[in-house]
C-alpha atoms as a PDB file:
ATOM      1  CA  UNK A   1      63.225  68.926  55.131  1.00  0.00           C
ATOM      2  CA  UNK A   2      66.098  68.272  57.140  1.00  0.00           C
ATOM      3  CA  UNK A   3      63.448  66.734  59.946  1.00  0.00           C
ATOM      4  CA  UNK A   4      62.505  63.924  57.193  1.00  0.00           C
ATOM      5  CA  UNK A   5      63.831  60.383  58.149  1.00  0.00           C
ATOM      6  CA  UNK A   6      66.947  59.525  56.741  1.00  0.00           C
ATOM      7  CA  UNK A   7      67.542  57.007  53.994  1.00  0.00           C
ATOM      8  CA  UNK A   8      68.494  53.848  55.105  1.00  0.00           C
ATOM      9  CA  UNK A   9      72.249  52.967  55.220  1.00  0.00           C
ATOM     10  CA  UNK A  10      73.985  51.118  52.512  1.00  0.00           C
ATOM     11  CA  UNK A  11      74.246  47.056  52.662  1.00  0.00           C
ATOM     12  CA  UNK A  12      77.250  45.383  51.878  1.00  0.00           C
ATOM     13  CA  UNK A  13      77.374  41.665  51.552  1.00  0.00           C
ATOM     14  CA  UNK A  14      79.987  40.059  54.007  1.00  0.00           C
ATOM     15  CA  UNK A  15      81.124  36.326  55.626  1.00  0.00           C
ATOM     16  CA  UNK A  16      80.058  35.770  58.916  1.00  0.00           C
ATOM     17  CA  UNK A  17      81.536  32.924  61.302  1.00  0.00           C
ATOM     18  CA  UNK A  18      78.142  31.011  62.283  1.00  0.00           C
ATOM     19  CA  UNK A  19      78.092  27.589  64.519  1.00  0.00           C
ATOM     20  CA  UNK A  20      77.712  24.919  61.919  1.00  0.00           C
ATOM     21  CA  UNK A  21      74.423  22.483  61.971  1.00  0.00           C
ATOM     22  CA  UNK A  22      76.789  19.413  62.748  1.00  0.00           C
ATOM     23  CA  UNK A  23      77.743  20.977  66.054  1.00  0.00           C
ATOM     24  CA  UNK A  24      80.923  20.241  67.935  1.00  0.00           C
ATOM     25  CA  UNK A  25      82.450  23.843  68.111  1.00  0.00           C
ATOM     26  CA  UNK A  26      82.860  23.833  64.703  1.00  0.00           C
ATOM     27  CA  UNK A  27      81.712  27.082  62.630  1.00  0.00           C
ATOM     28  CA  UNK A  28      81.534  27.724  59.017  1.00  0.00           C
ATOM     29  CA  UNK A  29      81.692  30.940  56.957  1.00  0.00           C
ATOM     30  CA  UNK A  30      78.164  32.487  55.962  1.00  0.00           C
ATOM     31  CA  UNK A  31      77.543  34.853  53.327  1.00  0.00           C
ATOM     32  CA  UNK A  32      75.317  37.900  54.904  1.00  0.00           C
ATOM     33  CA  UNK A  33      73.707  41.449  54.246  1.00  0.00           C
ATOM     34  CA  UNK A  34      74.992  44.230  56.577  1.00  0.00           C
ATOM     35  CA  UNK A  35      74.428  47.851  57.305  1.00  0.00           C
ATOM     36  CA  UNK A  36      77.722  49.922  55.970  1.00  0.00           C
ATOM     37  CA  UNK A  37      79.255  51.029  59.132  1.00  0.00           C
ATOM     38  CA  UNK A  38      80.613  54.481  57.132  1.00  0.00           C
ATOM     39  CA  UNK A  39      77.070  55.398  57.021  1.00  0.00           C
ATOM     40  CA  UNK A  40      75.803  54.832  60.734  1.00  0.00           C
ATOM     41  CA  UNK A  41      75.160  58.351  62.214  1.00  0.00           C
ATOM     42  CA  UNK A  42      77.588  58.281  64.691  1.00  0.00           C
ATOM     43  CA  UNK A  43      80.548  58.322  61.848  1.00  0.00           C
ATOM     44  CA  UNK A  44      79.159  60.162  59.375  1.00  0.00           C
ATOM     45  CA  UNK A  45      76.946  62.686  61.704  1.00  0.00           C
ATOM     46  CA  UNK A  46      74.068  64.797  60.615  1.00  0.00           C
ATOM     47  CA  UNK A  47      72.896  64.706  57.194  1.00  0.00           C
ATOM     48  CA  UNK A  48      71.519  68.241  56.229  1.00  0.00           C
ATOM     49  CA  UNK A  49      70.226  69.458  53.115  1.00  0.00           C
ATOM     50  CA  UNK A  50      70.705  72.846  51.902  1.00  0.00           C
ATOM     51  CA  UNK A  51      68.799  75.480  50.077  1.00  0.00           C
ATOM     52  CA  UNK A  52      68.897  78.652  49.011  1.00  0.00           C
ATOM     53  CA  UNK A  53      66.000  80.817  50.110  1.00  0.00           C
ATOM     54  CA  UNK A  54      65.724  84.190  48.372  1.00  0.00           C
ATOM     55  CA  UNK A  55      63.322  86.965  49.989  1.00  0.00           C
ATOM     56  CA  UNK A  56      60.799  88.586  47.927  1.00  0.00           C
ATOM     57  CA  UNK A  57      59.254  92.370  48.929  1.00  0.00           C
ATOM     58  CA  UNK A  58      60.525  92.550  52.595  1.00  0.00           C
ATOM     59  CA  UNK A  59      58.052  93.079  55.573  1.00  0.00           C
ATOM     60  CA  UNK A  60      59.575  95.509  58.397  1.00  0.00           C
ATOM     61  CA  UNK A  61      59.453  94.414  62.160  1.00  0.00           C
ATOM     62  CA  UNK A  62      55.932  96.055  62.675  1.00  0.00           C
ATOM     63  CA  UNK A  63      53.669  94.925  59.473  1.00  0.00           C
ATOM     64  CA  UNK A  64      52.477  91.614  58.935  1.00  0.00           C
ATOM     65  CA  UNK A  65      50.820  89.808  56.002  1.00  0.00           C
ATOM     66  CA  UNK A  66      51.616  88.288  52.632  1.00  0.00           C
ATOM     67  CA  UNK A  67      55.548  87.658  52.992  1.00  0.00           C
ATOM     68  CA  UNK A  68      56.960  85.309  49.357  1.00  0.00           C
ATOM     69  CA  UNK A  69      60.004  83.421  49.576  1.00  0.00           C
ATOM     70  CA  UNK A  70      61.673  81.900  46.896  1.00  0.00           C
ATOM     71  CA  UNK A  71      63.048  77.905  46.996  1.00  0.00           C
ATOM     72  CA  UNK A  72      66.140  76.736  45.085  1.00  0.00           C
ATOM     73  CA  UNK A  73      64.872  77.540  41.457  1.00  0.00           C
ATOM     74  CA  UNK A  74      62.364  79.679  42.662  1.00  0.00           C
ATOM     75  CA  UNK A  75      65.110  82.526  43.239  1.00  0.00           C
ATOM     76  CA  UNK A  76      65.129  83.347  39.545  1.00  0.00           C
ATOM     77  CA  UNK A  77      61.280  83.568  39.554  1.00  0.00           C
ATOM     78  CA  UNK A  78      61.323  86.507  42.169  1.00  0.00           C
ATOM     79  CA  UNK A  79      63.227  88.234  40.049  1.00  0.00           C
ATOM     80  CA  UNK A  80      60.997  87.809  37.374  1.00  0.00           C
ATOM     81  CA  UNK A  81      58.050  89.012  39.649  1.00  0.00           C
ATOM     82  CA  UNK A  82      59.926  91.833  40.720  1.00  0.00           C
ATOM     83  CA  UNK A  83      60.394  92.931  36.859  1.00  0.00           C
ATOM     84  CA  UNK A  84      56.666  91.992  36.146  1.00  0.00           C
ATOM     85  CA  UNK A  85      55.773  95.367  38.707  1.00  0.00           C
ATOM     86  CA  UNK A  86      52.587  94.169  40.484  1.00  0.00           C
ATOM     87  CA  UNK A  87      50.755  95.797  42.695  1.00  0.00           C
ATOM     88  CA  UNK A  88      50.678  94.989  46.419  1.00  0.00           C
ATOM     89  CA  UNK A  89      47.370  95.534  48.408  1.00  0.00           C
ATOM     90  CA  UNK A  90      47.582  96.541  52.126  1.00  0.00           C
ATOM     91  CA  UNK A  91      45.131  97.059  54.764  1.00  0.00           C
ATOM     92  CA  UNK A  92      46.160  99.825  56.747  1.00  0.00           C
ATOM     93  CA  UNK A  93      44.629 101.185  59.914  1.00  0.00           C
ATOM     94  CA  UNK A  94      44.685 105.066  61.284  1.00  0.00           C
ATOM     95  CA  UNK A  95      43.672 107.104  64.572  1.00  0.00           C
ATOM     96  CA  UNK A  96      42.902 110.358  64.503  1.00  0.00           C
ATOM     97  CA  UNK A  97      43.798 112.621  67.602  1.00  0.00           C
ATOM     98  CA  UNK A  98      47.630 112.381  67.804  1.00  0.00           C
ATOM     99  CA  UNK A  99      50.899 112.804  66.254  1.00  0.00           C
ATOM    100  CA  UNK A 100      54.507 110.284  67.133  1.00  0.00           C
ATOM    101  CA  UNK A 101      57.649 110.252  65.805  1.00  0.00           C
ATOM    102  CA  UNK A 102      57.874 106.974  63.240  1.00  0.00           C
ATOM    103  CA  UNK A 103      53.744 107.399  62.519  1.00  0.00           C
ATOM    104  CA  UNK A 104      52.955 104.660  64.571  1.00  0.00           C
ATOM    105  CA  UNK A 105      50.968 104.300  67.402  1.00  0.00           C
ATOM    106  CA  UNK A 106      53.702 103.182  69.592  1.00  0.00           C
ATOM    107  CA  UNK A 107      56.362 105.827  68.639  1.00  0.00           C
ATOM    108  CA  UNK A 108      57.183 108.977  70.925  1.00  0.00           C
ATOM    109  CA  UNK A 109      54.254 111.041  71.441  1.00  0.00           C
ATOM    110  CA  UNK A 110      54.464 114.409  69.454  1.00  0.00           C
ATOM    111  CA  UNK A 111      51.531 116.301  69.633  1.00  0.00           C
ATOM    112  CA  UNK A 112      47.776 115.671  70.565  1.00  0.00           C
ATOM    113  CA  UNK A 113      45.178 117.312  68.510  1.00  0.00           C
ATOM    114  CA  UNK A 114      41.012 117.462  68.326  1.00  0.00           C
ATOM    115  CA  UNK A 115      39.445 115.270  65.671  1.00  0.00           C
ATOM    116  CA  UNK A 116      35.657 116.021  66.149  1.00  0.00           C
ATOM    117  CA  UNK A 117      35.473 118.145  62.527  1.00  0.00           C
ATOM    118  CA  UNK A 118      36.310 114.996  60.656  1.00  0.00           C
ATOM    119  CA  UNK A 119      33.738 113.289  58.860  1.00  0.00           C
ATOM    120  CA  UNK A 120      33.858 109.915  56.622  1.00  0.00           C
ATOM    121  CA  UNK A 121      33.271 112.521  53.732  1.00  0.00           C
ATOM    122  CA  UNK A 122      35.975 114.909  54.173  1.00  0.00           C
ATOM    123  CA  UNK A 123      38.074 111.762  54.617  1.00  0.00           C
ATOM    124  CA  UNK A 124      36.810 109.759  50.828  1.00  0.00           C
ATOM    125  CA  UNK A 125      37.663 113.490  49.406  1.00  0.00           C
ATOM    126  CA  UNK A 126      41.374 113.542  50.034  1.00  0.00           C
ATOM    127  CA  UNK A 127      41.561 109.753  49.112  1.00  0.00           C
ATOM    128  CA  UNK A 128      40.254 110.851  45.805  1.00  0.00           C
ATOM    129  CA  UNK A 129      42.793 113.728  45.508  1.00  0.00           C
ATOM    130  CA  UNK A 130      45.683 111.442  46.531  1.00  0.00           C
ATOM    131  CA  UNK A 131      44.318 108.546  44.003  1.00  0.00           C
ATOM    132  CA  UNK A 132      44.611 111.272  41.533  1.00  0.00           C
ATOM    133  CA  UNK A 133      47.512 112.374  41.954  1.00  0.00           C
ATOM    134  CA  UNK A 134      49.103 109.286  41.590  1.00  0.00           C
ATOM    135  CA  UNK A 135      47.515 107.950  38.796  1.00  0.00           C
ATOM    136  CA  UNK A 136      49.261 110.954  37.346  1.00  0.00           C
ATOM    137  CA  UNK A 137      52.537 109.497  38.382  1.00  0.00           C
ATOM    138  CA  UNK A 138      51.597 106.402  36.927  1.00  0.00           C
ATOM    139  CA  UNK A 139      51.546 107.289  33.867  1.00  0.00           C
ATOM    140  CA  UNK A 140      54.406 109.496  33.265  1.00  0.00           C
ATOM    141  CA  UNK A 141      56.821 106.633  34.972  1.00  0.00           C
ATOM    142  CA  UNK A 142      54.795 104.056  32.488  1.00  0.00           C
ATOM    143  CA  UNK A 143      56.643 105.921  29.604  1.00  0.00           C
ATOM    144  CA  UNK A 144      53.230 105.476  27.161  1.00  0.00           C
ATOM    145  CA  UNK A 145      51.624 107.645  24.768  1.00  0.00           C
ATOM    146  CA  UNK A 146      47.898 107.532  25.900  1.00  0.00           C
ATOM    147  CA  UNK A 147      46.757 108.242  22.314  1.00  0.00           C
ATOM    148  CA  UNK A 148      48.296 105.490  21.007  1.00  0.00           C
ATOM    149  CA  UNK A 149      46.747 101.776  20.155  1.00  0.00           C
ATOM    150  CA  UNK A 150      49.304  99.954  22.294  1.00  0.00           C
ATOM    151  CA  UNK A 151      47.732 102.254  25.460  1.00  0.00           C
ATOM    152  CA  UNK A 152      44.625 101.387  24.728  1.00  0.00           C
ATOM    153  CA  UNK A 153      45.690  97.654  24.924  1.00  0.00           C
ATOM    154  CA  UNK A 154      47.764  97.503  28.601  1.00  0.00           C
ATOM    155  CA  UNK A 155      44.872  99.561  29.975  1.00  0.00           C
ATOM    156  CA  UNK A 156      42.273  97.164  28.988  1.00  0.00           C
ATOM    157  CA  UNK A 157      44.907  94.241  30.563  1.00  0.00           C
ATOM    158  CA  UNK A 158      45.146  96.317  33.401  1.00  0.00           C
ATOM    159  CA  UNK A 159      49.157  96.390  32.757  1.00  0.00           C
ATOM    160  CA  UNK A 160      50.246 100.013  32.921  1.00  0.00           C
ATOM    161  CA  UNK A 161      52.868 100.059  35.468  1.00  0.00           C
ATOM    162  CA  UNK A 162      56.167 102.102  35.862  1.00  0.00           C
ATOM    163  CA  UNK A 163      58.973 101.054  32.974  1.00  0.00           C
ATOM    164  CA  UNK A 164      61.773 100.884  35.913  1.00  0.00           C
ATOM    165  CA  UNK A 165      62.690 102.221  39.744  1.00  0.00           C
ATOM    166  CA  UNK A 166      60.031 104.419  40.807  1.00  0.00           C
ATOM    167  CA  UNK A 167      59.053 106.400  43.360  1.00  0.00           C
ATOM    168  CA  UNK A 168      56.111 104.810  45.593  1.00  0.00           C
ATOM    169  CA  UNK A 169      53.003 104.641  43.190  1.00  0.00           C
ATOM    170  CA  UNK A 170      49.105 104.666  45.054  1.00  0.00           C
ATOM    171  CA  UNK A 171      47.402 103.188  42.135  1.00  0.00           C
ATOM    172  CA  UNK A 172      43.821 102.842  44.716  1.00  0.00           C
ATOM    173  CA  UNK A 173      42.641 103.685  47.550  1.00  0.00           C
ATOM    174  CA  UNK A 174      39.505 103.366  49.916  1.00  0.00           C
ATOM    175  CA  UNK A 175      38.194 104.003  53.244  1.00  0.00           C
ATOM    176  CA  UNK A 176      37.028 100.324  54.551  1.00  0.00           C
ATOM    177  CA  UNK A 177      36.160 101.499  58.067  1.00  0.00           C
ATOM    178  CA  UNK A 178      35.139 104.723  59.926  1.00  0.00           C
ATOM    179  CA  UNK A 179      34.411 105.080  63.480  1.00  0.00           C
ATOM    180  CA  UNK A 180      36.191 108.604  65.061  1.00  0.00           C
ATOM    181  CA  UNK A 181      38.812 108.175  66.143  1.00  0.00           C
ATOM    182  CA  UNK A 182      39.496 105.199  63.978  1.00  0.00           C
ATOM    183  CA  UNK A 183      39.525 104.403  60.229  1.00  0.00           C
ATOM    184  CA  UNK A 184      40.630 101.801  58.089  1.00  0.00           C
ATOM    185  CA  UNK A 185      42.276 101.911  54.466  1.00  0.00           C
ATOM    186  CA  UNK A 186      42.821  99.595  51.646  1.00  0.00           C
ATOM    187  CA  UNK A 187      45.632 101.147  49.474  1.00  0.00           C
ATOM    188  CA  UNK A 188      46.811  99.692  46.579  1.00  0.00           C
ATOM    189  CA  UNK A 189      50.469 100.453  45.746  1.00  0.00           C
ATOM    190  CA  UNK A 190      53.708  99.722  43.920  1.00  0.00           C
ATOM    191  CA  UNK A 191      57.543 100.116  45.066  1.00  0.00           C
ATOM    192  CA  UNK A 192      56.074 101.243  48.324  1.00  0.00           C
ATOM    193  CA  UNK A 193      57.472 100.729  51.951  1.00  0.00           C
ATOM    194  CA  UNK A 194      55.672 100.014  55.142  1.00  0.00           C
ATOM    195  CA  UNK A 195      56.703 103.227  56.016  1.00  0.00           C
ATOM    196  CA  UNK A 196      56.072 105.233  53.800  1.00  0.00           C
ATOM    197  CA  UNK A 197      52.121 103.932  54.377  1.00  0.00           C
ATOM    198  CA  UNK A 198      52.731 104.955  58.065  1.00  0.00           C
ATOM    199  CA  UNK A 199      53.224 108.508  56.459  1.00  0.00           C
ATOM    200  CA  UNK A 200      50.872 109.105  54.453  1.00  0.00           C
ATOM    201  CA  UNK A 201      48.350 108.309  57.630  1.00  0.00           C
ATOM    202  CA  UNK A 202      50.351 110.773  58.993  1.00  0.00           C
ATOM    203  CA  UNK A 203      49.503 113.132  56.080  1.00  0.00           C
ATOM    204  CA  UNK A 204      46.205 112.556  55.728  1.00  0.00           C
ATOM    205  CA  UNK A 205      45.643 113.954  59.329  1.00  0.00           C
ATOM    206  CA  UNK A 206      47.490 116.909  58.467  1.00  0.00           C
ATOM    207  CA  UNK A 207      45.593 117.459  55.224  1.00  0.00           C
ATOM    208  CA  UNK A 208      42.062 117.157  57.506  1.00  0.00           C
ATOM    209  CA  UNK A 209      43.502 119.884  59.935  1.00  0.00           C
ATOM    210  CA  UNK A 210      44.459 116.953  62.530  1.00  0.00           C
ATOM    211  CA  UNK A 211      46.783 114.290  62.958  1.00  0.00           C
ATOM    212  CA  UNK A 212      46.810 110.478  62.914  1.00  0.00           C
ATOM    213  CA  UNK A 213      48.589 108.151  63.835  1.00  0.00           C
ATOM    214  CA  UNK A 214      48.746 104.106  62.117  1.00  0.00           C
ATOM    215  CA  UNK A 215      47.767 101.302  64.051  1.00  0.00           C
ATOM    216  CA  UNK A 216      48.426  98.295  61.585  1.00  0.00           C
ATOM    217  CA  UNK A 217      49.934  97.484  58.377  1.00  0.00           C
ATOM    218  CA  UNK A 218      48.731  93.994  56.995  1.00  0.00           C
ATOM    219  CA  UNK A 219      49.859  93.221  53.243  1.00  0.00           C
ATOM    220  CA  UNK A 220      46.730  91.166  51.739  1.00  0.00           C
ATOM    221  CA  UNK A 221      48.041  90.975  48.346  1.00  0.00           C
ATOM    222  CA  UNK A 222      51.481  90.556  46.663  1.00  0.00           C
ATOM    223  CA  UNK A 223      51.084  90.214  42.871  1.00  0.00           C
ATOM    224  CA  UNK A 224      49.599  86.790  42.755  1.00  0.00           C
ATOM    225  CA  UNK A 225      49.901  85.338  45.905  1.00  0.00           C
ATOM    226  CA  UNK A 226      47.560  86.536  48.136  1.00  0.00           C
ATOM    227  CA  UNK A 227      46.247  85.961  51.851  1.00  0.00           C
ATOM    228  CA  UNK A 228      44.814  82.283  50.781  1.00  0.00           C
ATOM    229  CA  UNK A 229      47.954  81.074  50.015  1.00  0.00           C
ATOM    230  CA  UNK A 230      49.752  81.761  52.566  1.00  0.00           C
ATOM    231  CA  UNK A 231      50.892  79.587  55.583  1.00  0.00           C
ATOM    232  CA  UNK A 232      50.997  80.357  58.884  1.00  0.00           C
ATOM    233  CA  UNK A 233      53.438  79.236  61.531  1.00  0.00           C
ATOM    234  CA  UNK A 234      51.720  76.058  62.726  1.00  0.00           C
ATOM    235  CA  UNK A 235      51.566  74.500  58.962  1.00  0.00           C
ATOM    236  CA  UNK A 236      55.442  75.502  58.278  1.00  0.00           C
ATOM    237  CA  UNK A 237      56.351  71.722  56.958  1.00  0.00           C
ATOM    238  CA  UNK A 238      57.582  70.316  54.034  1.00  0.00           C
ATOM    239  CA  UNK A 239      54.650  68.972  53.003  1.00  0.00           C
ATOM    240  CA  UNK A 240      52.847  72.158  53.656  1.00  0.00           C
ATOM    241  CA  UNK A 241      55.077  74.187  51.905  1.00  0.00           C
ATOM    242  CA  UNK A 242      55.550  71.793  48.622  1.00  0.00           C
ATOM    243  CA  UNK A 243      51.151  71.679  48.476  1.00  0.00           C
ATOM    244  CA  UNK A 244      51.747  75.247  48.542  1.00  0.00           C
ATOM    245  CA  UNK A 245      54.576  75.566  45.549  1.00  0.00           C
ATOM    246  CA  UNK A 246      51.916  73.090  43.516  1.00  0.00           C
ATOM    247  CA  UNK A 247      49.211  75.378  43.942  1.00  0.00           C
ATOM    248  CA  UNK A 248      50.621  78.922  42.792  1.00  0.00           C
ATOM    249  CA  UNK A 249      52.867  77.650  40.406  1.00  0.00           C
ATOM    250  CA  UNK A 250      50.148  77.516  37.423  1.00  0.00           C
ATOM    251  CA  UNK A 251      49.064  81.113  38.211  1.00  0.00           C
ATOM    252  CA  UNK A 252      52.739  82.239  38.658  1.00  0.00           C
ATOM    253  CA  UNK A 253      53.423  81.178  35.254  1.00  0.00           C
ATOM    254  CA  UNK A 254      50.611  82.158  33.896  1.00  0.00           C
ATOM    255  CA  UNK A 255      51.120  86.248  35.401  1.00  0.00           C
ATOM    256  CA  UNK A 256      54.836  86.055  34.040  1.00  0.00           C
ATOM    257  CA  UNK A 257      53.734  84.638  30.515  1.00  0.00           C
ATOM    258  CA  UNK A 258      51.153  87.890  30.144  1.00  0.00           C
ATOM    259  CA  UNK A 259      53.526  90.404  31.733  1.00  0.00           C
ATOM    260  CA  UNK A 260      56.626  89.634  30.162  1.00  0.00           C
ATOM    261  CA  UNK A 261      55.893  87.518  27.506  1.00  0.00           C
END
C-alpha cells in the first residue's frame, strides 16, 4: 500500500513576475497554478499508511500452509471465526523407525527402532480407534442431548462443535499415503497445535510397537479459506491481496450467518 504512488501535491494559485509582451525590461504580474511547497516530499517526508493486521490460528516456525490475517475491519471478523469453531484440515507426514525429542525429524535423536511388522492395515485400525475416541470428546464438549430434535438438526448441518475452550478435538482422520518407512495423514481437527500433531505421530508409533517420527505439517484448510485462496510470496501486493478480500468475503459471511446467526 505504502509502495502506491503518492497523490499529487496541492495547487495554490499565485502572481508570478513574467517579462511583459511590450518588452523593454518591463514585467507584469501573472496569475499562476503552483505545486504547494508544504507538500513536496522533502518537507513533509514519507507518507505511510497504517493498518492494523490481526493474526488468525498461528503457524509455528516448522509448519506451513493456510495462514489468515485480518485487515483493518477484518480484526473483528477473526474473532467471529474463532467463535464460529471450524475445523482446520492438515496434511501431516510420518516415518516410522525412530524416535527425537520435539517429534520431528530434525530434533535430537532418541531411540531407533524396527518397523518391518507394520502394515497399512494395522495403521487404518488405530486411526479408527483414535477417530473414535474423539468423536467421543466431541460430543461431551458440544454440551447436546443426542436424543433431542435440535441434535438431530446441527448434525445434519454438520455444526456440532465444542460450546467453548477445549482440549484438541480429531474430528477425522485418514491414511493418504503408505510406503514403509513413510506415511501420510490427513487429520481433521479443532483447537489443535502443530505440535500436538507432531505427537500424536509420535503416538501412533508407539501404539504399533515402533516409533515415528513427523516430517511435515501443511494446514490445507482453515474454516473457509482454504489452499486456493491463499497467496504466496511472489503475489503479496495490494492488488493481490484486495482480489483476494473480494473473493472470500461472500463465503465468510455466508459461514458466520449459519454458525452464529
Amino acid at each position: 500500500l505504502n509502495a502506491a504512488p503518492g497523490r499529487a501535491p496541492r495547487q495554490q494559485v499565485r502572481f508570478l513576475p513574467t517579462p511583459s509582451p511590450g518588452g523593454g525590461g518591463a514585467v507584469e504580474l501573472v496569475a499562476a497554478r503552483v505545486p504547494v511547497l508544504a507538500d513536496h516530499p522533502l518537507v513533509r517526508g514519507p507518507r505511510f499508511k497504517k493498518l492494523k493486521i490481526g493474526a488468525g490460528h498461528r503457524l509455528d516456525v516448522k509448519a506451513s500452509g493456510v495462514f489468515v490475517l485480518g485487515i483493518g475491519h477484518g480484526n473483528k471478523l477473526l474473532t467471529d471465526l474463532h467463535n464460529c469453531h471450524l475445523t482446520k484440515v492438515y496434511t501431516v507426514g510420518g516415518l516410522f523407525g525412530k524416535a527425537t525429542d520435539d517429534f520431528s525429524d530434525t530434533g535430537n535423536l532418541v531411540e531407533k527402532t524396527t518397523f518391518d511388522h507394520i502394515t497399512r492395515e494395522k495403521l487404518e485400525r488405530i486411526l479408527a480407534v483414535i477417530q473414535g475416541t474423539n468423536q467421543k470428546a466431541l460430543l461431551m464438549y458440544s454440551n447436546i442431548d443426542m436424543k433431542t430434535q435440535e441434535a438431530y438438526e446441527l448434525a445434519v448441518k454438520g455444526l456440532i462443535r465444542p460450546v467453548g475452550k477445549s482440549p484438541p478435538i480429531i474430528t477425522a482422520v485418514r491414511c493418504l499415503q503408505f510406503a514403509l518407512p513413510e506415511f501420510q495423514l490427513e487429520i481433521h481437527c479443532l483447537h489443535e497445535t502443530q505440535q500436538y500433531l507432531r505427537k500424536m505421530v509420535h503416538e501412533i508409533g508407539l501404539e504399533l510397537k515402533s516409533s515415528a517420527v513427523c516430517t511435515q505439517v501443511r494446514r490445507t484448510r482453515d474454516g473457509v479459506f482454504t489452499v486456493d485462496d491463499a497467496l504466496p510470496r511472489t503475489q503479496w501486493n495490494l492488488q493481490s491481496i484486495q482480489e483476494a478480500i473480494r473473493n472470500c468475503q461472500l463465503k465468510v459471511e455466508t459461514e458466520l450467518e449459519k454458525t452464529l446467526g
